[in-house]
N, C-alpha and C. Protein backbone atom coordinates (compact mmCIF):
# COMPACT_ATOMS: atom_id res chain seq x y z
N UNK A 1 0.85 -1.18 0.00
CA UNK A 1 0.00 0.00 0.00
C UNK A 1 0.90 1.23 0.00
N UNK A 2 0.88 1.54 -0.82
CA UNK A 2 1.43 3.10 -1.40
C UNK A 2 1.33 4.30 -0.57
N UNK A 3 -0.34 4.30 -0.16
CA UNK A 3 -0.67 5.66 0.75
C UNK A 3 -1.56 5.14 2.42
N UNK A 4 -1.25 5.34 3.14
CA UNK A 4 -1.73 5.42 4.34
C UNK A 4 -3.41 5.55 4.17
N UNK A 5 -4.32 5.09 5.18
CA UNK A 5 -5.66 5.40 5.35
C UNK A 5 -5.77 6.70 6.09
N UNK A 6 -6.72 7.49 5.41
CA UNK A 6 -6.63 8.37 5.96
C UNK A 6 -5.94 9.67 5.66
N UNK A 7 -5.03 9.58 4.69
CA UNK A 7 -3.81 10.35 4.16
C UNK A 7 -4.55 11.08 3.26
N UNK A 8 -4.06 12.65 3.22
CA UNK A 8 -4.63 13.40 2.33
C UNK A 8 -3.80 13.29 1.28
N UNK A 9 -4.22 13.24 -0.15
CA UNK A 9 -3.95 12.94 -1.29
C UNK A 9 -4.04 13.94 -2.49
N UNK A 10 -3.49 14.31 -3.20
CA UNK A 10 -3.68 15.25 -4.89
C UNK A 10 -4.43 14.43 -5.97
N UNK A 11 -5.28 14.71 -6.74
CA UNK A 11 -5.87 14.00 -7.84
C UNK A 11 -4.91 14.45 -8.82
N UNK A 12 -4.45 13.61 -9.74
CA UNK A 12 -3.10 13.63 -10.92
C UNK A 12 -4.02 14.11 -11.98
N UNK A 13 -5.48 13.78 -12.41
CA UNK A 13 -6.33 13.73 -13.60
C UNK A 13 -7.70 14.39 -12.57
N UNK A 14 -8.20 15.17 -14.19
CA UNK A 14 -9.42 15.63 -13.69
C UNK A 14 -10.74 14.14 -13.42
N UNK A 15 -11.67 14.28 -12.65
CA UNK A 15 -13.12 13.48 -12.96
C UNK A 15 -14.13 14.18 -13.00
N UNK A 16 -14.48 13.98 -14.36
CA UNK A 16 -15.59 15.20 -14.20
C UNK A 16 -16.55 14.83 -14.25
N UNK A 17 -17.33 13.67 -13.94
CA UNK A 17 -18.25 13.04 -13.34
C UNK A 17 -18.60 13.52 -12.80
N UNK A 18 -17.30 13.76 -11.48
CA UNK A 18 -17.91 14.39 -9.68
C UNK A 18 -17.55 15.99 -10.14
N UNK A 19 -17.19 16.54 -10.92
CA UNK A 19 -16.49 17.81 -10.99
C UNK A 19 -15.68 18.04 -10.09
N UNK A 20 -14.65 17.00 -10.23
CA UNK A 20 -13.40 16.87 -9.49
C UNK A 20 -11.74 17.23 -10.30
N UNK A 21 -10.91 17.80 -10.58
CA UNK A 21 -10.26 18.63 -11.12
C UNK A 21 -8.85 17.88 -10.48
N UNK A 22 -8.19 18.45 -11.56
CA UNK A 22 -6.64 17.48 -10.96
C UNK A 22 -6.14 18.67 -10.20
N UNK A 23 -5.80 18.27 -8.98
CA UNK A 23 -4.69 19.40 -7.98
C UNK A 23 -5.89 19.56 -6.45
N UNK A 24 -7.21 18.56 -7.12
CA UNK A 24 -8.08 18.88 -5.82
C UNK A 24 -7.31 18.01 -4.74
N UNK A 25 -7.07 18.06 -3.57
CA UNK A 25 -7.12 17.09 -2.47
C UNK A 25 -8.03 16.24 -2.21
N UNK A 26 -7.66 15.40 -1.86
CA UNK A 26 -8.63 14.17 -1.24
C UNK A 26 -8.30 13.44 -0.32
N UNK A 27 -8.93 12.47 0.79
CA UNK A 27 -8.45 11.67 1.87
C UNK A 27 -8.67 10.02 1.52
N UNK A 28 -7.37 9.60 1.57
CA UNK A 28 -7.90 8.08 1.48
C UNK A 28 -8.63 7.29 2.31
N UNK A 29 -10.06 6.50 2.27
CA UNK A 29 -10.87 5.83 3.11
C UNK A 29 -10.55 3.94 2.91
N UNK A 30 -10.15 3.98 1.68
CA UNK A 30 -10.20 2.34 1.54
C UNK A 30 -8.80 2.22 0.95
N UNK A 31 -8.21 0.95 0.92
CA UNK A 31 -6.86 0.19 0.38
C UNK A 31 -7.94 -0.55 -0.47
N UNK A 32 -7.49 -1.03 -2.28
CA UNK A 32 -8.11 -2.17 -2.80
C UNK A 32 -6.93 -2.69 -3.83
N UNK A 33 -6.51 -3.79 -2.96
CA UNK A 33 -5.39 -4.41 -3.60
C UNK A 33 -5.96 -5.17 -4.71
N UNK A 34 -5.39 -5.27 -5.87
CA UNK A 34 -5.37 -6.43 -7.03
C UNK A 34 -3.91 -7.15 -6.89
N UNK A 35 -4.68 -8.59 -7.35
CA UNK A 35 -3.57 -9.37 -7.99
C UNK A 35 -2.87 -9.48 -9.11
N UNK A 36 -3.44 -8.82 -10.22
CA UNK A 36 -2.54 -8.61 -10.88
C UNK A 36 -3.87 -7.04 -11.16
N UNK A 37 -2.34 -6.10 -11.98
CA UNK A 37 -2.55 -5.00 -12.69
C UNK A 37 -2.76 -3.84 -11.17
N UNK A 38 -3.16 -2.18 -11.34
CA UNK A 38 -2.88 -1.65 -10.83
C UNK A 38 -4.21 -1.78 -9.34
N UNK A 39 -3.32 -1.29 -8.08
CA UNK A 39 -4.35 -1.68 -7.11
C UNK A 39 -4.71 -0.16 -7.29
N UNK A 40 -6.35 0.06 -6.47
CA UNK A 40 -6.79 1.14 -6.24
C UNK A 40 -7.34 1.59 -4.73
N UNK A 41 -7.58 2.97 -5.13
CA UNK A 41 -8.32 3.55 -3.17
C UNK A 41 -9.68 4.01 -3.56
N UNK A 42 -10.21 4.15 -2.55
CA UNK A 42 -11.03 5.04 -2.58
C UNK A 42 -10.89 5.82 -1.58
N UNK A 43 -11.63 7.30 -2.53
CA UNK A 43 -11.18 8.67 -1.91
C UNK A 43 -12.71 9.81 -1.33
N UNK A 44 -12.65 10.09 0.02
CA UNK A 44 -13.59 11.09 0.09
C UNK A 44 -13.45 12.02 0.06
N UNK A 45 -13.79 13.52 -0.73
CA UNK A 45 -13.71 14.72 -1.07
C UNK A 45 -14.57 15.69 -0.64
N UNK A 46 -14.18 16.61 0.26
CA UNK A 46 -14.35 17.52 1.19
C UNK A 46 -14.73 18.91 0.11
N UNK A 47 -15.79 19.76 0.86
CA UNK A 47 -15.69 20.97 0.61
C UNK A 47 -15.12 22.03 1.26
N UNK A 48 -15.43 23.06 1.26
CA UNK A 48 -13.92 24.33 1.98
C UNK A 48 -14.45 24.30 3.27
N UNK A 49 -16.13 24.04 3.81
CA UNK A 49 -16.86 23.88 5.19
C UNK A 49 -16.43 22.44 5.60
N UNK A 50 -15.86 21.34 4.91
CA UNK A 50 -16.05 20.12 5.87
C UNK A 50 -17.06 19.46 5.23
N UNK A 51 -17.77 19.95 4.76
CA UNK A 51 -18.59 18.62 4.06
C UNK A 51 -18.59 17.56 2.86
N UNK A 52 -18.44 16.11 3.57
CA UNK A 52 -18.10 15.50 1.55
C UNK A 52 -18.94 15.81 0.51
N UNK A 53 -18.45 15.70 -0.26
CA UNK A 53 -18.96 16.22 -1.18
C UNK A 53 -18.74 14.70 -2.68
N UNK A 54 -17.75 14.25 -2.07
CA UNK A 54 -18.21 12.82 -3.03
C UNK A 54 -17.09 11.79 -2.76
N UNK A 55 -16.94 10.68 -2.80
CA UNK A 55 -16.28 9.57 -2.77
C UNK A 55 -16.15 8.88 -4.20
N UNK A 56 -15.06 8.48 -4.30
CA UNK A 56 -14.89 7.88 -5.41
C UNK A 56 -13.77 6.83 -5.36
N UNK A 57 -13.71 6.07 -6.25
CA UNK A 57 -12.69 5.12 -6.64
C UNK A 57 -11.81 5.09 -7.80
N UNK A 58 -10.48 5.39 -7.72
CA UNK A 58 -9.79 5.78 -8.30
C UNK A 58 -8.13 4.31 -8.39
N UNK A 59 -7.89 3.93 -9.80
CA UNK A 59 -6.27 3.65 -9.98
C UNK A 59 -4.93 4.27 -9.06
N UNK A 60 -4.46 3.94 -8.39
CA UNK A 60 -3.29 4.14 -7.82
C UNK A 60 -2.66 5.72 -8.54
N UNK A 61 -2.84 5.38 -9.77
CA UNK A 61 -1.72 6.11 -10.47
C UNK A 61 -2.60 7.76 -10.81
N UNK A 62 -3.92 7.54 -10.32
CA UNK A 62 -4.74 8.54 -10.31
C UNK A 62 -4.53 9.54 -9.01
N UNK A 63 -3.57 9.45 -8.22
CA UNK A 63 -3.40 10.41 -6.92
C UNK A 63 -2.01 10.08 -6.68
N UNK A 64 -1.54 11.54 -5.79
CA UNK A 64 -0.46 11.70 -5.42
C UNK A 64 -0.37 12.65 -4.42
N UNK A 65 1.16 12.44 -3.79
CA UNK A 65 1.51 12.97 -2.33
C UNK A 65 1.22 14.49 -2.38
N UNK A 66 1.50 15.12 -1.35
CA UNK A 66 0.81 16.52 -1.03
C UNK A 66 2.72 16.41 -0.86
N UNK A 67 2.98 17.81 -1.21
CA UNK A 67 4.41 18.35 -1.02
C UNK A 67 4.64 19.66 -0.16
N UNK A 68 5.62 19.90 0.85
CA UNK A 68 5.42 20.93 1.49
C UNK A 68 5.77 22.09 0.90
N UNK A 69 6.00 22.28 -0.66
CA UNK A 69 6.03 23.36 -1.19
C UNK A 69 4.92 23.94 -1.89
N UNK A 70 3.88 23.50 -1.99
CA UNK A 70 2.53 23.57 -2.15
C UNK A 70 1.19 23.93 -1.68
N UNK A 71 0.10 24.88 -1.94
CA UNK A 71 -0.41 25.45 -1.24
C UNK A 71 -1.70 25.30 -1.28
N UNK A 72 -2.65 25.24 -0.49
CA UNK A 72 -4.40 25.23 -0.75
C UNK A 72 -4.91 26.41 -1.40
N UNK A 73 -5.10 26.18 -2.37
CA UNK A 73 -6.45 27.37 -3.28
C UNK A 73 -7.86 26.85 -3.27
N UNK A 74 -8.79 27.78 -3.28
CA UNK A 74 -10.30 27.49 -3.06
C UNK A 74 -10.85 27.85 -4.79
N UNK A 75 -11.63 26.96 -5.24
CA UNK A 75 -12.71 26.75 -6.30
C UNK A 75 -13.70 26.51 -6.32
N UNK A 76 -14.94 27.34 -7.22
CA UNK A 76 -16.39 27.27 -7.02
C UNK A 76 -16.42 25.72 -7.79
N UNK A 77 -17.35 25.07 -7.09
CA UNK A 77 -17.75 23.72 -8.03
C UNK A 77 -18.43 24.13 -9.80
N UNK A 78 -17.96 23.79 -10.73
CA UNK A 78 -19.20 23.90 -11.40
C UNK A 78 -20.27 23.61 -11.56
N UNK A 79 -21.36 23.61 -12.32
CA UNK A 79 -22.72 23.63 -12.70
C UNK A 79 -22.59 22.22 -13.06
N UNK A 80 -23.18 21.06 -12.51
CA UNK A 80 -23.68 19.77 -13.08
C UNK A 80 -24.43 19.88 -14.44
């Protein structure tokens, strides 16, 4: 397992399903190992109050570490 439970995370690719954007943060809730090919997490996604706002399941290679040279910016959701 790559990332900790619980660990806040970067989305690498947009989903615009959830109108989720690459560079949003997210927290990992689940580990889902495969036996073969890439394992995945699932991720719950917060708004700027604390509230989720969506969970999803995502490829390994779909998130990445938070760096301490990097900073939180705030974005209106778009229009479904």
């Amino acid at each position: 397992m790559k990332h900790k439970l619980f660990e806040e995370v970067v989305l690498n690719k947009d989903i615009p399903g959830k109108q989720l954007k690459k560079g949003d943060v997210a927290t990992v809730v689940e580990y889902h190992p495969v036996s073969k090919g890439e394992d995945g997490y699932s991720l719950e996604i917060f708004n700027a109050l604390g509230d989720t706002i969506a969970v999803i399941t995502v490829p390994e290679s779909a998130i990445g570490r938070l760096n301490k040279n990097e900073v939180f910016s705030i974005r209106t959701l778009e229009a479904a």
